[in-house]
Protein backbone atom coordinates (compact mmCIF):
# COMPACT_ATOMS: atom_id res chain seq x y z
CA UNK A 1 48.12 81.06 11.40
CA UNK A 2 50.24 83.37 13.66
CA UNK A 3 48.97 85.15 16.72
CA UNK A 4 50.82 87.22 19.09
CA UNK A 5 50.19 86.81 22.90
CA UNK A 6 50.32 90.00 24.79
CA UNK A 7 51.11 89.15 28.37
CA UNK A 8 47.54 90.38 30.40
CA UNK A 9 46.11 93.36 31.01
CA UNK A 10 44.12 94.75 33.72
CA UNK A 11 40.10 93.96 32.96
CA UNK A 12 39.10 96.41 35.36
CA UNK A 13 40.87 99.13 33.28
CA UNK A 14 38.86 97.88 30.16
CA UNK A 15 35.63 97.74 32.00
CA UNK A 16 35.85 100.71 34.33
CA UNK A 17 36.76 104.11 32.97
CA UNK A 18 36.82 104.33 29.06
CA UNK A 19 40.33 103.18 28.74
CA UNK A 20 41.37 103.83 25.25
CA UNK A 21 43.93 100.88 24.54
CA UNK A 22 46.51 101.70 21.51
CA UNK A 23 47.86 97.93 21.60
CA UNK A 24 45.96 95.33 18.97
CA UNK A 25 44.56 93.09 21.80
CA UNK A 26 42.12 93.35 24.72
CA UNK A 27 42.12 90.03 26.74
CA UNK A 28 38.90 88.47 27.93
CA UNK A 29 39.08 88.03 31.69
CA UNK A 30 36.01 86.51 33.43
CA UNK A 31 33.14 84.96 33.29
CA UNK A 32 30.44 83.71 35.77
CA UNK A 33 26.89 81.75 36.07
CA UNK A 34 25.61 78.43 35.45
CA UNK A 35 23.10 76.72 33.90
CA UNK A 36 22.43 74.01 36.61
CA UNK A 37 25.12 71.63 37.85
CA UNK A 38 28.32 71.81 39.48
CA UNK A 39 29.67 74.94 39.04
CA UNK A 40 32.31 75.03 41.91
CA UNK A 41 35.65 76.46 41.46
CA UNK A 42 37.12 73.92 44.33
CA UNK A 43 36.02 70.73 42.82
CA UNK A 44 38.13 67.36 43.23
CA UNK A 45 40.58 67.27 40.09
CA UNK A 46 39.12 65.15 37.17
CA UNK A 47 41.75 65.65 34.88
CA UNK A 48 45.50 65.49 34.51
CA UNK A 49 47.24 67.81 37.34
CA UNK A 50 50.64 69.64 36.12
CA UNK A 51 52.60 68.21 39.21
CA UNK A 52 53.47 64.23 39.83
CA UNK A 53 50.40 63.68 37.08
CA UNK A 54 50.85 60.84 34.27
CA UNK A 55 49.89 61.23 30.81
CA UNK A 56 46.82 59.29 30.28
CA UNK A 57 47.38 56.49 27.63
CA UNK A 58 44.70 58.15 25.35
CA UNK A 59 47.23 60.66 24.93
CA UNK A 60 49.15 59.33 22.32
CA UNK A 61 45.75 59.81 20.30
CA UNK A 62 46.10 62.83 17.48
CA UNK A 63 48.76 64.01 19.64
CA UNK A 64 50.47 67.36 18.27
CA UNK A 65 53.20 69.41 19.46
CA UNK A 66 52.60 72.80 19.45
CA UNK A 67 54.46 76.08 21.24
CA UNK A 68 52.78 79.06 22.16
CA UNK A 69 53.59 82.23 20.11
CA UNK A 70 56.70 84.44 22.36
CA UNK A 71 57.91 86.54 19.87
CA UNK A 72 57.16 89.95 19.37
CA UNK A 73 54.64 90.31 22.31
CA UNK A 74 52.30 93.49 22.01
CA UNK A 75 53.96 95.95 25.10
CA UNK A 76 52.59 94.74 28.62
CA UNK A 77 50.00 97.94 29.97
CA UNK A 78 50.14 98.32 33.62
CA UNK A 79 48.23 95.41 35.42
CA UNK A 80 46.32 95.94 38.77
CA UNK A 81 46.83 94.26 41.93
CA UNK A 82 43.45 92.76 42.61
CA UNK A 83 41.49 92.19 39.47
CA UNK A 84 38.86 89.87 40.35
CA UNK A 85 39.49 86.34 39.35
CA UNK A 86 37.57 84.64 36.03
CA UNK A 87 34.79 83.39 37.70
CA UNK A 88 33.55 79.79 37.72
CA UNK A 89 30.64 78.60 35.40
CA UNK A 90 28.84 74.98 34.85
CA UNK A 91 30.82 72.14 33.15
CA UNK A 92 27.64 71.54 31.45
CA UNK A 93 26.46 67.04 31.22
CA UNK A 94 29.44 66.68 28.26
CA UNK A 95 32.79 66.44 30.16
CA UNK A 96 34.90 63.82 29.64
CA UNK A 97 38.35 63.28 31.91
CA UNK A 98 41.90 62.05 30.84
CA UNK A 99 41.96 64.26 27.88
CA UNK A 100 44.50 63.45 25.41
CA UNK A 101 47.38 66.24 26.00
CA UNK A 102 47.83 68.32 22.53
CA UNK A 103 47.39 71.83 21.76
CA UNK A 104 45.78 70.88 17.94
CA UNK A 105 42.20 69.80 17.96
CA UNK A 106 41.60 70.35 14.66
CA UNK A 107 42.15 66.95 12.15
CA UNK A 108 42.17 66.67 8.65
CA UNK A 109 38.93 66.60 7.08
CA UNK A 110 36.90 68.36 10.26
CA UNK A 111 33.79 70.66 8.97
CA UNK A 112 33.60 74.10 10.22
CA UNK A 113 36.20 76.96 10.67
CA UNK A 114 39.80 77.10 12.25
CA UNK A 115 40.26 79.03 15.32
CA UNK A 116 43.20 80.10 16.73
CA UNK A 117 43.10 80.93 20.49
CA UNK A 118 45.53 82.17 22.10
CA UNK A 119 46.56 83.58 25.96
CA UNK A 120 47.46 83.64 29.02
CA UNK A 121 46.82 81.67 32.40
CA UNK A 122 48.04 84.55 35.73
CA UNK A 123 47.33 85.17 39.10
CA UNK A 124 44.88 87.98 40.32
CA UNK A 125 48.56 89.87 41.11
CA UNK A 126 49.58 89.75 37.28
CA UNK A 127 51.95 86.99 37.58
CA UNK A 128 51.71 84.62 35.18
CA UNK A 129 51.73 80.78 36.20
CA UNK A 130 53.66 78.50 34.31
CA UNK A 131 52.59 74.35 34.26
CA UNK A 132 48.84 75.37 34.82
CA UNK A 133 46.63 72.85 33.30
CA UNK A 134 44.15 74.01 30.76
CA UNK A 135 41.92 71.24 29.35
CA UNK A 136 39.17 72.49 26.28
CA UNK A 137 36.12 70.92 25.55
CA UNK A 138 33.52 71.42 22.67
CA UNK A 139 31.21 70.31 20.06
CA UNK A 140 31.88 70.66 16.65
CA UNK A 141 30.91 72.28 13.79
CA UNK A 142 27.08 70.58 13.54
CA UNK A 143 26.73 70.87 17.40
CA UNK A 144 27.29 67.23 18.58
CA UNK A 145 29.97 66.31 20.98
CA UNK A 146 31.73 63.21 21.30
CA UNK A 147 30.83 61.03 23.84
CA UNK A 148 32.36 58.02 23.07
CA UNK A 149 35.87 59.28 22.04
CA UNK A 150 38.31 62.78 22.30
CA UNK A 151 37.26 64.53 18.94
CA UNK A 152 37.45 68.35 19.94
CA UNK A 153 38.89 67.58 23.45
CA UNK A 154 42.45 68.02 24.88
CA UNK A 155 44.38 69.43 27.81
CA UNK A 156 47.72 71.32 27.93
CA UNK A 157 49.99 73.03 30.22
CA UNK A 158 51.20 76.56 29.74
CA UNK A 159 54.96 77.48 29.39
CA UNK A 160 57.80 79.18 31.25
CA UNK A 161 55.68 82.10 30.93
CA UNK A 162 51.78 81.69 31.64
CA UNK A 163 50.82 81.21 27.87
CA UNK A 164 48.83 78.58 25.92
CA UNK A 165 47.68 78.15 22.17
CA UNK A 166 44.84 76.14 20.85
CA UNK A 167 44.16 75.09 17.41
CA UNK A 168 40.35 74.41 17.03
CA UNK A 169 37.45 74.77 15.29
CA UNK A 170 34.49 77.73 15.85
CA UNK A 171 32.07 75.15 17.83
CA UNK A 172 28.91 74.54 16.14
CA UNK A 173 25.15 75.86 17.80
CA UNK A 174 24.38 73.06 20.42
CA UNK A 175 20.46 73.17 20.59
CA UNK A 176 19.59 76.04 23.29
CA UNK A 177 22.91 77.85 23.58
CA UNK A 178 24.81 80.12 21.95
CA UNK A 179 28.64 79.20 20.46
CA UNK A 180 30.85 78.51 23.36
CA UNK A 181 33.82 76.22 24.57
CA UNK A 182 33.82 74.30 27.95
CA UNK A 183 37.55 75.16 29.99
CA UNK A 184 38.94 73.73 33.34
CA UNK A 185 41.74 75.72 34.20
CA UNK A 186 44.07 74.26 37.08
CA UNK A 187 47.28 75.84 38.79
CA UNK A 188 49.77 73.52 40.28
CA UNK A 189 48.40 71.60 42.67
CA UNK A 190 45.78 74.16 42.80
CA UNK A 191 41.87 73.89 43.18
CA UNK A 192 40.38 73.62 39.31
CA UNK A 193 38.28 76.52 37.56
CA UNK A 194 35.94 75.65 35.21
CA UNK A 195 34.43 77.99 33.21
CA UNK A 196 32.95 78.88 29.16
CA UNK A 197 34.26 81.19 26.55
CA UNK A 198 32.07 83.02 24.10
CA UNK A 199 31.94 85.21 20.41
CA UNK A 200 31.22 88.44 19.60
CA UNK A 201 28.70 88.89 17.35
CA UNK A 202 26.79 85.59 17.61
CA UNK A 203 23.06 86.08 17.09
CA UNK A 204 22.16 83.72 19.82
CA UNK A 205 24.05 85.55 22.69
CA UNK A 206 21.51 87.80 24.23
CA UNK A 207 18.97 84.47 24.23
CA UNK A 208 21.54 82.22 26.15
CA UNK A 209 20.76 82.16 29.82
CA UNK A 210 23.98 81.28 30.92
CA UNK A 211 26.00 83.55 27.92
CA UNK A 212 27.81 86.21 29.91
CA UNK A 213 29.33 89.56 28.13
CA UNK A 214 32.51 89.03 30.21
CA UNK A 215 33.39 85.82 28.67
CA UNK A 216 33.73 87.09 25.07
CA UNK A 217 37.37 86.34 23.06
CA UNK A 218 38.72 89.12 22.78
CA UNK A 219 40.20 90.46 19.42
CA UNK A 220 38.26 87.85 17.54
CA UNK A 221 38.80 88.73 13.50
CA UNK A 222 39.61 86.93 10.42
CA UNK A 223 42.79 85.25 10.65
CA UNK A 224 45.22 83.41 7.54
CA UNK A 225 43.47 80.61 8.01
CA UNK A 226 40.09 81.11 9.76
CA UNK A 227 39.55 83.14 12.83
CA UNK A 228 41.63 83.90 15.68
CA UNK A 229 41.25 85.22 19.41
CA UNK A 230 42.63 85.79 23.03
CA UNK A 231 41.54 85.18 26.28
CA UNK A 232 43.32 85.99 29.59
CA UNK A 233 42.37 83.40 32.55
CA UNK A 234 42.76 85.42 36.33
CA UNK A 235 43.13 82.63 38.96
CA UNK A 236 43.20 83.16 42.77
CA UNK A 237 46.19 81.86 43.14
């Protein structure tokens, strides 16, 4: 499955003003609300920082190397100074530090369908930030999440040029909520963001208290090999 990462573009030009946009991808740029807990964008670091950090051990565990998609990138539309940064939801009671570091969740064998996500990690003045940690978290395809082990979990750093790539599954319908995935997002020795992503078109949306529009993938469609989507992260940074 191929995906091409356009670089960011402005969310306040998608949101505000009817802005017809003749490129094949609209990045997802924030998010906010909680549905009880910690939902603090300045919390102490629980996971793997980019800078002077050590590989957990666990991370030699389905390990998978994986770089993100810089070819033929969709042109970059003008980006405003400003944009308000993703803002910061709950990390919900299934978190789990020292994530093994791997862009490929997916194993052989794993129910459900493949996603492709794809994106960027920039600053709230368009400049994209290279070494930012980005660490996923979900349930899989029948809802459960793994509590004992790192099925469906896994933390990366983005490249030279602000972007990341997950392979994945579509998460499964935990009881109560709609289809989401839990992200911390961390610039270099930076204050961590953690936050939920979300998909069109899921039945459940409008009866999810915490589900918020702003947090959909963007450009979410069938793919080669499953589905595929793009979210842009905005850190204050």
């Amino acid at each position: 499955m191929t995906l091409h990462v356009p670089r960011f573009i402005s969310r306040r030009r998608i949101l505000v003003g009817g802005l017809a946009i003749p490129i094949p991808f609209l990045l997802g740029a924030a998010c906010g609300g909680g549905d009880g807990g910690d939902s603090s964008a300045t919390s102490t670091p629980a996971v793997p920082t980019a800078a002077g950090g050590q590989t957990p051990a666990s991370t030699s565990t389905s390990s998978a190397a994986a770089s993100p998609t810089t070819a033929a990138l969709a042109p970059t539309p003008v980006c405003a100074d400003g944009d308000d940064p993703t803002p910061a939801q709950t990390e919900g009671p299934f978190f789990t530090p020292d994530s093994p570091e791997r862009t490929v969740l997916f194993e052989s064998g794993m129910a459900g369908t493949k996603l492709l996500l794809v994106g960027s990690v920039v600053s709230t003045g368009c400049q994209p930030i290279a070494q930012a940690l980005v660490d996923f978290w979900q349930c899989d395809d029948a809802g459960d999440y793994d509590n004992a082990g790192y099925t469906l979990r896994g933390h990366q750093f983005t490249d030279a040029d602000g972007h990341y790539r997950l392979e994945t599954v579509v998460p499964g319908l935990y009881p109560g909520r709609t289809r989401h995935i839990h992200v911390n997002v961390q610039p270099p020795n930076g204050s961590i963001l953690t936050t939920q992503l979300y998909f069109p078109g899921e039945a459940r949306n409008q009866q999810d208290g915490i589900y918020r529009e702003e947090c959909l993938v963007a450009d979410y469609k069938d793919g080669s090999d499953g589905k595929e989507g793009v979210f842009t992260f905005v850190l204050d940074a």
